[in-house]
PDB file of N, CA and C in Angstrom:
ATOM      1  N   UNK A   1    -137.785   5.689   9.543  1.00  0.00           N
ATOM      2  CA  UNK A   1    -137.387   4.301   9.600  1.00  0.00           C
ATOM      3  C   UNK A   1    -136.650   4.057  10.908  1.00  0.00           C
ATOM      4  N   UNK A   2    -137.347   3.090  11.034  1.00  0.00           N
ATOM      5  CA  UNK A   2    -136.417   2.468  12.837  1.00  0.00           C
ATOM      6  C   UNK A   2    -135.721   1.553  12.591  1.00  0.00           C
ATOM      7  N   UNK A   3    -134.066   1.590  12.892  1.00  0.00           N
ATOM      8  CA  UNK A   3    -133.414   0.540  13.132  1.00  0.00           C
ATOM      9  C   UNK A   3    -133.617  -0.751  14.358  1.00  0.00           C
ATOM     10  N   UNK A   4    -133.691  -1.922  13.873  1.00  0.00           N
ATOM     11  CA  UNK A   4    -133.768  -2.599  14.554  1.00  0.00           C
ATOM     12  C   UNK A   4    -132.603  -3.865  14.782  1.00  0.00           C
ATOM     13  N   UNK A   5    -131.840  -4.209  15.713  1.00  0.00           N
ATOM     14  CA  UNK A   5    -130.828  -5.410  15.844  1.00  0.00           C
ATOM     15  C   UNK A   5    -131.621  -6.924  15.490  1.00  0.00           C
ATOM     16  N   UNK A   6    -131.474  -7.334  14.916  1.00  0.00           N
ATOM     17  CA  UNK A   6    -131.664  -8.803  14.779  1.00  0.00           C
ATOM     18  C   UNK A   6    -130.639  -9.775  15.178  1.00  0.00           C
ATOM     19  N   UNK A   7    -129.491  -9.318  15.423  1.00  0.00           N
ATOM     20  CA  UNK A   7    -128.452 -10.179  16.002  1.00  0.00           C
ATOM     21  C   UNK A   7    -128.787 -11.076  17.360  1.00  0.00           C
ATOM     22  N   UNK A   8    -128.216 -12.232  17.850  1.00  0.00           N
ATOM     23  CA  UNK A   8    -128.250 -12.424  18.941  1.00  0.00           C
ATOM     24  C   UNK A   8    -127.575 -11.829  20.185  1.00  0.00           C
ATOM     25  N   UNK A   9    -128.381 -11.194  20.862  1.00  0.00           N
ATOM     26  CA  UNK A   9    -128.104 -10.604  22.117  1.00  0.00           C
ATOM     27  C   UNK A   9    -127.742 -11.306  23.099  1.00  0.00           C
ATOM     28  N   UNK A  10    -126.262 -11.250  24.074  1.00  0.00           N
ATOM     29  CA  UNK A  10    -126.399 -12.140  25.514  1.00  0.00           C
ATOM     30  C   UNK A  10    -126.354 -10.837  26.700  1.00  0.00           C
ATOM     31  N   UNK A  11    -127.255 -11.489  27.244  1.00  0.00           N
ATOM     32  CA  UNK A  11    -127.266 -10.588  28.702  1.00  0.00           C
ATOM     33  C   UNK A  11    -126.978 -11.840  29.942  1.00  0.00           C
ATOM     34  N   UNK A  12    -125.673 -10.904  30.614  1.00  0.00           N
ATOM     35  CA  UNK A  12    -125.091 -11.616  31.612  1.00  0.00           C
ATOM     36  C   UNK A  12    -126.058 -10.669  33.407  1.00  0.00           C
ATOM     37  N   UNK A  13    -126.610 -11.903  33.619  1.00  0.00           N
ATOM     38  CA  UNK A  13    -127.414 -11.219  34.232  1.00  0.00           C
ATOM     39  C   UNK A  13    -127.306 -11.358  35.665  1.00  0.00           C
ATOM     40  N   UNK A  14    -127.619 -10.646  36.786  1.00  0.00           N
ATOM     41  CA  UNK A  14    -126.992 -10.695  38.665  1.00  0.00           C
ATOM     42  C   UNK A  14    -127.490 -11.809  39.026  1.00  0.00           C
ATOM     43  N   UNK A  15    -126.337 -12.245  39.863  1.00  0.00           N
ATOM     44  CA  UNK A  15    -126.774 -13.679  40.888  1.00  0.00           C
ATOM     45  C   UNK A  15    -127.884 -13.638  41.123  1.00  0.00           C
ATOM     46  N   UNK A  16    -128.620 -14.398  40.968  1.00  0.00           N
ATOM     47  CA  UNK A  16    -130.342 -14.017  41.718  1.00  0.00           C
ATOM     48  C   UNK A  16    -130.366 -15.394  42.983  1.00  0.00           C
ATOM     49  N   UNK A  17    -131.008 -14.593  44.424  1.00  0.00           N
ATOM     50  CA  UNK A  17    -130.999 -16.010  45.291  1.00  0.00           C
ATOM     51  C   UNK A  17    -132.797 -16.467  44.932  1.00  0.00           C
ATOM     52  N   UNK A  18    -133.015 -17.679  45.042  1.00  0.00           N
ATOM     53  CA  UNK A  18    -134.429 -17.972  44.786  1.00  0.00           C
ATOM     54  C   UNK A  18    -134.498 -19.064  45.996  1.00  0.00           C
ATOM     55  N   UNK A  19    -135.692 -19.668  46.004  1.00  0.00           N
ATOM     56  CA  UNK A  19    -136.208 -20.126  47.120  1.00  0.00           C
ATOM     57  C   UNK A  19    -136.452 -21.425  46.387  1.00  0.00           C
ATOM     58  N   UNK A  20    -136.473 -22.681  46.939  1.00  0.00           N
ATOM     59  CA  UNK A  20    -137.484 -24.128  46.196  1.00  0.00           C
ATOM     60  C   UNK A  20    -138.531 -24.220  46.882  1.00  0.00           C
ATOM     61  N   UNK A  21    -139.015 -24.931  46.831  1.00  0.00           N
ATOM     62  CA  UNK A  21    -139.840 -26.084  47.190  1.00  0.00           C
ATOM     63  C   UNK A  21    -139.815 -26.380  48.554  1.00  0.00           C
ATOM     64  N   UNK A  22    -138.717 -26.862  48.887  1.00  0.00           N
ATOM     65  CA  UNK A  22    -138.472 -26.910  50.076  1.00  0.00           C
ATOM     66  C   UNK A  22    -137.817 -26.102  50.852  1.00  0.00           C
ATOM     67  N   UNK A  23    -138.238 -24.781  50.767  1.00  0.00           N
ATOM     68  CA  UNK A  23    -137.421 -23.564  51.336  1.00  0.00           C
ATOM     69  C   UNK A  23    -135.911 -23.740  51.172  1.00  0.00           C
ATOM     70  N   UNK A  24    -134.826 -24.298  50.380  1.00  0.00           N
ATOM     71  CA  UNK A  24    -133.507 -23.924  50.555  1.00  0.00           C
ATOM     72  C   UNK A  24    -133.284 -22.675  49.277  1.00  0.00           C
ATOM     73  N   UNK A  25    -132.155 -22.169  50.021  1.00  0.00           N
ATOM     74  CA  UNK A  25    -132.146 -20.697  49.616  1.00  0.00           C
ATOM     75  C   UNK A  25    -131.394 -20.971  48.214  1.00  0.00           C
ATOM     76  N   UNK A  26    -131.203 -20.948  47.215  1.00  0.00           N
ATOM     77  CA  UNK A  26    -129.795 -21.004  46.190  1.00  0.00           C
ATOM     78  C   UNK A  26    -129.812 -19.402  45.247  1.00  0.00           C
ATOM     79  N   UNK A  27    -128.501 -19.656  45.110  1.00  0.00           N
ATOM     80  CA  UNK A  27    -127.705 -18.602  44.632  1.00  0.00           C
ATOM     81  C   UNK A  27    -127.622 -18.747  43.344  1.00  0.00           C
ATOM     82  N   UNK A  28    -128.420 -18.063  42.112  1.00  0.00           N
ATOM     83  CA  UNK A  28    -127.897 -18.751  40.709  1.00  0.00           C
ATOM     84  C   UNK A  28    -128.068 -17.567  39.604  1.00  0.00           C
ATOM     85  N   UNK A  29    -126.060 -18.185  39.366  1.00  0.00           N
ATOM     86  CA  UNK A  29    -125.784 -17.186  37.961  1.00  0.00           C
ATOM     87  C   UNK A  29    -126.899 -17.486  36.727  1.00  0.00           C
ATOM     88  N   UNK A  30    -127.229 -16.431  35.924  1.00  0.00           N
ATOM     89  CA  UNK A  30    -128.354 -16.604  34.836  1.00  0.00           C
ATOM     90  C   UNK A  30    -127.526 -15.658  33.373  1.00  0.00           C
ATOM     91  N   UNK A  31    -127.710 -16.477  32.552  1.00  0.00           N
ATOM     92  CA  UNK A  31    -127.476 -15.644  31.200  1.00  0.00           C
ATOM     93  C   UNK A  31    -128.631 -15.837  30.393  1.00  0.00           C
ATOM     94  N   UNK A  32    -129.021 -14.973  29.434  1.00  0.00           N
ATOM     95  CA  UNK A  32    -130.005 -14.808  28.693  1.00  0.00           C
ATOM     96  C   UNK A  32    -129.547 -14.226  27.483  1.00  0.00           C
ATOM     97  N   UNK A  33    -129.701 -15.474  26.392  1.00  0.00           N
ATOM     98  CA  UNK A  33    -129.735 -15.143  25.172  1.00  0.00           C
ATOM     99  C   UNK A  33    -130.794 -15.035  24.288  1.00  0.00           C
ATOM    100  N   UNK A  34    -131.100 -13.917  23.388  1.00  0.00           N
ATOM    101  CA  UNK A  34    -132.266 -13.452  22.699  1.00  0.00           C
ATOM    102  C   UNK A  34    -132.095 -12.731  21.799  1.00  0.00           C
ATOM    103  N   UNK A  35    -132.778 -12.965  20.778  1.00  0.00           N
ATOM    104  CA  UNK A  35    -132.932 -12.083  19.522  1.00  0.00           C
ATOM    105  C   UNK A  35    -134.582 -12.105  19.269  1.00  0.00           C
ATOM    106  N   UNK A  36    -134.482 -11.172  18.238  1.00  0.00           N
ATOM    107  CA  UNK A  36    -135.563 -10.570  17.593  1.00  0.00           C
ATOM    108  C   UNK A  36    -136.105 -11.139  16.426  1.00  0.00           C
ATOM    109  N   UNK A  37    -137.373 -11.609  16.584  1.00  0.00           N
ATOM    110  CA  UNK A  37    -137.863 -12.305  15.447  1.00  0.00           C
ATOM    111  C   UNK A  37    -138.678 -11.470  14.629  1.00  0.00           C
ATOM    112  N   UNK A  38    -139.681 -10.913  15.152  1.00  0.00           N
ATOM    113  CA  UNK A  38    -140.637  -9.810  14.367  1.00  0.00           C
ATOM    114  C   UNK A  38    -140.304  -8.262  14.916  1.00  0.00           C
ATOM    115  N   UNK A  39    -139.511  -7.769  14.337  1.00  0.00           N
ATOM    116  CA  UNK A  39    -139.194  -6.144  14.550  1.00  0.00           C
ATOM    117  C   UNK A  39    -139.997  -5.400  15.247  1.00  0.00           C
ATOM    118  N   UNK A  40    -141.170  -5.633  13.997  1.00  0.00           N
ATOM    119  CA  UNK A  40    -142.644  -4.994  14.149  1.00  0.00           C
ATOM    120  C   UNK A  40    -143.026  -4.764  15.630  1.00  0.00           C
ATOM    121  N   UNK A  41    -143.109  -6.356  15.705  1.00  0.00           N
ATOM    122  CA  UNK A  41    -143.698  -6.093  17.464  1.00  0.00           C
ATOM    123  C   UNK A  41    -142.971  -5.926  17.958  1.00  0.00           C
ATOM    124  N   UNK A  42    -142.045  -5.997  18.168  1.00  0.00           N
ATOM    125  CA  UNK A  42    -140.641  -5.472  19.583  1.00  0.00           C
ATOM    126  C   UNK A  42    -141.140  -4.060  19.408  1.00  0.00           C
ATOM    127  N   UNK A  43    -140.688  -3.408  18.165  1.00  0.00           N
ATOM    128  CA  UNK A  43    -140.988  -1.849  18.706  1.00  0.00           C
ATOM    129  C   UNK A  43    -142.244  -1.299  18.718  1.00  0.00           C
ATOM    130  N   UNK A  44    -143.872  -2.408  18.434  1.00  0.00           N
ATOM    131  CA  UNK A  44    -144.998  -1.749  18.408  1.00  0.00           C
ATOM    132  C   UNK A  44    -145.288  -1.808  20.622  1.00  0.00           C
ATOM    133  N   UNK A  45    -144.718  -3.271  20.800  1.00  0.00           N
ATOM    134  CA  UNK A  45    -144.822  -3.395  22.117  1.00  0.00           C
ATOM    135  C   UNK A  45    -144.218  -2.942  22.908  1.00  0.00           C
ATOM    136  N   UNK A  46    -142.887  -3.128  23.121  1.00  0.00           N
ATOM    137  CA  UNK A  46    -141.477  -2.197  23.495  1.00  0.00           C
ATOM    138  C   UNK A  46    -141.115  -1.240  23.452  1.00  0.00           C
ATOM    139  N   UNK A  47    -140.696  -0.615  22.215  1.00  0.00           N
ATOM    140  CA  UNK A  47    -140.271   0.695  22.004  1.00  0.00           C
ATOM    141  C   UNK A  47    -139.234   0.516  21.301  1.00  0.00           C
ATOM    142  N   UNK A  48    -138.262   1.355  21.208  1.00  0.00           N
ATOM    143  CA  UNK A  48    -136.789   1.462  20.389  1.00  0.00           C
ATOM    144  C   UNK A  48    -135.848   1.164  21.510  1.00  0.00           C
ATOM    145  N   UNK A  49    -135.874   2.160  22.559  1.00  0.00           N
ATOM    146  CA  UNK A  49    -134.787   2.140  23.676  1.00  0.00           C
ATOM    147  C   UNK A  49    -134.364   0.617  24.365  1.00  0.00           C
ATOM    148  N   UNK A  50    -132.762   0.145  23.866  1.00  0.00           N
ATOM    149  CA  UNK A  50    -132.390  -1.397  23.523  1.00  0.00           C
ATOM    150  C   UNK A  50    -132.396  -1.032  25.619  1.00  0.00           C
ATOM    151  N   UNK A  51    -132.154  -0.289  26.453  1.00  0.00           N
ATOM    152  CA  UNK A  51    -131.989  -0.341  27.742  1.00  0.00           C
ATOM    153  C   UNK A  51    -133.041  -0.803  28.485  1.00  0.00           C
ATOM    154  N   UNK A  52    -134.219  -0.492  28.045  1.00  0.00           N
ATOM    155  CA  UNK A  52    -135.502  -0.775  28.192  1.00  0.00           C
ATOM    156  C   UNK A  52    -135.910  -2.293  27.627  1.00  0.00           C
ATOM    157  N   UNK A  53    -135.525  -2.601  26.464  1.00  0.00           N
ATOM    158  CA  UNK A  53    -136.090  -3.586  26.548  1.00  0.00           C
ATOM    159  C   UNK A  53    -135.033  -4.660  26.934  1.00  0.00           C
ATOM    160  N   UNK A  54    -133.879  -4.743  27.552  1.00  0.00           N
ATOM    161  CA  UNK A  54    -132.545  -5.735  28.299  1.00  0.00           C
ATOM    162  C   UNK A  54    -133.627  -5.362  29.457  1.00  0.00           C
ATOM    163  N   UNK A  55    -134.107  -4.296  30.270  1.00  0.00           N
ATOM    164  CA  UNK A  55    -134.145  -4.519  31.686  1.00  0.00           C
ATOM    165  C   UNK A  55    -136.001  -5.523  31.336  1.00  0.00           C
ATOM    166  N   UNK A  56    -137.066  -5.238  30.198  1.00  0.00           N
ATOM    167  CA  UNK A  56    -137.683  -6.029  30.205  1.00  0.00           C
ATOM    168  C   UNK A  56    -137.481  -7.833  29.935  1.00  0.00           C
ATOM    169  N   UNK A  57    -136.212  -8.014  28.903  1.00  0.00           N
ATOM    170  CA  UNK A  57    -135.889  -9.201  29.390  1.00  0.00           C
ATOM    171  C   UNK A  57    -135.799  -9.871  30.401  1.00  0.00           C
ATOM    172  N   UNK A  58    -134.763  -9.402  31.269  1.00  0.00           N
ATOM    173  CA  UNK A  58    -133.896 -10.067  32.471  1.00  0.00           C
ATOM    174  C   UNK A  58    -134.906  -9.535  33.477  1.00  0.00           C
ATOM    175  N   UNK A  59    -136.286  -8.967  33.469  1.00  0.00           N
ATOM    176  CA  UNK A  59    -137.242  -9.149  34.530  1.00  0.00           C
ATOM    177  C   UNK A  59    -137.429 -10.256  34.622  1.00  0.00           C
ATOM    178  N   UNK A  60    -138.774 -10.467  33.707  1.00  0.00           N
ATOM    179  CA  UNK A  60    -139.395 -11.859  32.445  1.00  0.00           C
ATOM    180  C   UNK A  60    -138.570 -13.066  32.717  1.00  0.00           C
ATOM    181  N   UNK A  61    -136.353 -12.926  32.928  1.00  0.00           N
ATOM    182  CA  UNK A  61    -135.974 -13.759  32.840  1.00  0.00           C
ATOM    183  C   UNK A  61    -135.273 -14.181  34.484  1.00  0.00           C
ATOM    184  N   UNK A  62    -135.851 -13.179  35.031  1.00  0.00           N
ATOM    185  CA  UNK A  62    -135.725 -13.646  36.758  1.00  0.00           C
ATOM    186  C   UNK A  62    -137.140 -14.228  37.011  1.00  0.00           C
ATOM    187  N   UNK A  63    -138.030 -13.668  36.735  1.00  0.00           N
ATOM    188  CA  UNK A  63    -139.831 -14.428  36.817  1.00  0.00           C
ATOM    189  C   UNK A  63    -140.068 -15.735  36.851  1.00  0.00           C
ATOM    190  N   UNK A  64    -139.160 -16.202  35.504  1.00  0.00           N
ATOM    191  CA  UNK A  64    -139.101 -17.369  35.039  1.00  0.00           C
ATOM    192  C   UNK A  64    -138.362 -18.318  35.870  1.00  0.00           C
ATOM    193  N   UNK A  65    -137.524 -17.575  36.301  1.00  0.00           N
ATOM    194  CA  UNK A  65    -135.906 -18.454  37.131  1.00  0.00           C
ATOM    195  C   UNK A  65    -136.809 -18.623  38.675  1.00  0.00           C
ATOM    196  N   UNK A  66    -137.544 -18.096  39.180  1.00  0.00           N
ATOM    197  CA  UNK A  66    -138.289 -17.933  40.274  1.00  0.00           C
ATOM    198  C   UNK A  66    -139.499 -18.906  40.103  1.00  0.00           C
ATOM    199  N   UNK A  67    -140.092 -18.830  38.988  1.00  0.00           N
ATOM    200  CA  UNK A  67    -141.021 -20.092  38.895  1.00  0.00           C
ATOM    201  C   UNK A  67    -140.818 -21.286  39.108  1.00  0.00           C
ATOM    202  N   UNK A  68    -139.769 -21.295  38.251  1.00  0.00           N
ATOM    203  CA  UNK A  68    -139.212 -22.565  37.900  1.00  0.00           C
ATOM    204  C   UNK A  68    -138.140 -23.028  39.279  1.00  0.00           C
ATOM    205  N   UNK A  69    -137.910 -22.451  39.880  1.00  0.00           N
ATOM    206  CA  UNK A  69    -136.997 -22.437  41.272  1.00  0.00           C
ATOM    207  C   UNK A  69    -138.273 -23.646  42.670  1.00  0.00           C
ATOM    208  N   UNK A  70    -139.350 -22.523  42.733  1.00  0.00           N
ATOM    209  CA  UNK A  70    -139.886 -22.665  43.216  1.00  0.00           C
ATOM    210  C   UNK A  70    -140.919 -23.929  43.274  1.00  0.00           C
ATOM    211  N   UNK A  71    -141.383 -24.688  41.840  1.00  0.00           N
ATOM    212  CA  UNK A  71    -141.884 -25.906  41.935  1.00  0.00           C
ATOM    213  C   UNK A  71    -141.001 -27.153  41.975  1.00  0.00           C
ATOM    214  N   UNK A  72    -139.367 -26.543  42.338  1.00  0.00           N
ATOM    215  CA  UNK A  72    -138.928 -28.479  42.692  1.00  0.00           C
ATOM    216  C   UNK A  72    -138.153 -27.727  43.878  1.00  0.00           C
ATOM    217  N   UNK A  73    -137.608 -28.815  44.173  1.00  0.00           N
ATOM    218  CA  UNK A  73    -137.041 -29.298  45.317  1.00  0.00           C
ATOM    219  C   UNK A  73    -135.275 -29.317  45.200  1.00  0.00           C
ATOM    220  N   UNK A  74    -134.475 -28.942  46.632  1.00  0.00           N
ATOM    221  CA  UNK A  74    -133.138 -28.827  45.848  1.00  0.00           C
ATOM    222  C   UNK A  74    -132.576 -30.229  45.277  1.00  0.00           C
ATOM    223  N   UNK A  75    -132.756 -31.345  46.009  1.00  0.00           N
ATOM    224  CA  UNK A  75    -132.695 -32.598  45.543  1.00  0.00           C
ATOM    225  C   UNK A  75    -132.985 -32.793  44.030  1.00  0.00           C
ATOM    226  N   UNK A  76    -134.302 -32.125  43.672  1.00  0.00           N
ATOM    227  CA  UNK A  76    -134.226 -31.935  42.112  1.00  0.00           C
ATOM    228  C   UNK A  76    -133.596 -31.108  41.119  1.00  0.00           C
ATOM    229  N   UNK A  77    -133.019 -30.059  41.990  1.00  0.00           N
ATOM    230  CA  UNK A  77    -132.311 -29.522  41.351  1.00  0.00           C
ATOM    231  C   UNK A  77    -130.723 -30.261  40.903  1.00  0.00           C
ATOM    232  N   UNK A  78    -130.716 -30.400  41.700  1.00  0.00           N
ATOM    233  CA  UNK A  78    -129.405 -31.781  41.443  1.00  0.00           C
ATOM    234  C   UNK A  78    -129.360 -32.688  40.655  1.00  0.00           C
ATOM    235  N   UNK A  79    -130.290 -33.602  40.404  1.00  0.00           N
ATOM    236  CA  UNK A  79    -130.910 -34.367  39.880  1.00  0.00           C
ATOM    237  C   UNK A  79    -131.132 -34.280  38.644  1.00  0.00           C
ATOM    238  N   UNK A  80    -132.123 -32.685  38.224  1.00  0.00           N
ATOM    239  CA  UNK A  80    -132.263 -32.531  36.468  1.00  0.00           C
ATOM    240  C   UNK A  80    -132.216 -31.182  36.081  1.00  0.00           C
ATOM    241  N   UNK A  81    -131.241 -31.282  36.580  1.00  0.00           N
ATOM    242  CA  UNK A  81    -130.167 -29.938  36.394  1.00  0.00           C
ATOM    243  C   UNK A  81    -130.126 -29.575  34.405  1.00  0.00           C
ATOM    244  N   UNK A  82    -130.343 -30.640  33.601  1.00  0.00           N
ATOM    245  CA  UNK A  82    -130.474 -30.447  32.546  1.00  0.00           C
ATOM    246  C   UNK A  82    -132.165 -29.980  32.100  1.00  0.00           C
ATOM    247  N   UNK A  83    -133.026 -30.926  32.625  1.00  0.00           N
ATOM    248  CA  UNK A  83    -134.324 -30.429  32.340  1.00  0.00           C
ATOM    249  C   UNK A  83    -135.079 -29.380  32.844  1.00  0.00           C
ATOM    250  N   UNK A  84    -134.426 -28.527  33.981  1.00  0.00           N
ATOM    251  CA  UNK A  84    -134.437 -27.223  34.639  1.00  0.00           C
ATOM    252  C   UNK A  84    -134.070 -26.398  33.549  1.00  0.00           C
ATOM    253  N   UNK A  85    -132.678 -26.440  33.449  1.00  0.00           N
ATOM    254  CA  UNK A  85    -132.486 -25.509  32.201  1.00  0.00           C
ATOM    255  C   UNK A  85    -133.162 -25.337  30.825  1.00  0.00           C
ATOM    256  N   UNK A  86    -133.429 -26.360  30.538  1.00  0.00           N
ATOM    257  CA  UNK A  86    -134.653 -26.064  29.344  1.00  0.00           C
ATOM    258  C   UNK A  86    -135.881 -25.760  29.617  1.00  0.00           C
ATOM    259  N   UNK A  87    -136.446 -26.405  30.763  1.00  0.00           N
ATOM    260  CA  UNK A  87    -138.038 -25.303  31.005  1.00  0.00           C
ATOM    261  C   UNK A  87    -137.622 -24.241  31.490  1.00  0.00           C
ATOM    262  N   UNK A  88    -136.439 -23.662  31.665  1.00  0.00           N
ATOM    263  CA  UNK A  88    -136.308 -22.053  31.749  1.00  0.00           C
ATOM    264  C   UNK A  88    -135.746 -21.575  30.228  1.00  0.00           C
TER     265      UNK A  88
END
């Protein structure tokens, strides 16, 4: 039997600099909160080792911060600073 956490996890994660739209550089703190919905697959896909799957989060959750960086503009970042944070 494999133990598995179902709790909510926060990972405080490194400044990351990203790029926009319009090439300005920004600097941005990221936290990532996550839990586990189906056990099953976390450890059929993942594994057990919780180190392994924090550094597969906060990849996944710089990827995302980089996507999403990259299709606006810093002006928009200013702007919808709330609707940024939810499509990430």
């Amino acid at each position: 039997m494999i133990s598995v956490e179902m709790k909510t996890i926060i990972i405080n994660l490194q400044p990351q600099q990203v790029i926009t739209k319009d090439n300005v550089t920004l600097k941005i703190d990221t936290v990532v909160y996550f839990r586990t919905v189906d056990p099953y697959k976390l450890v059929y896909k993942l594994g057990t080792n919780i180190k392994e799957i924090r550094t597969f989060i906060a990849e996944m959750a710089y990827n995302a911060l980089r996507t999403v960086a990259g299709e606006h503009t810093f002006q928009e970042f200013l702007e919808i600073r709330g609707k940024l944070a939810d499509a990430l």
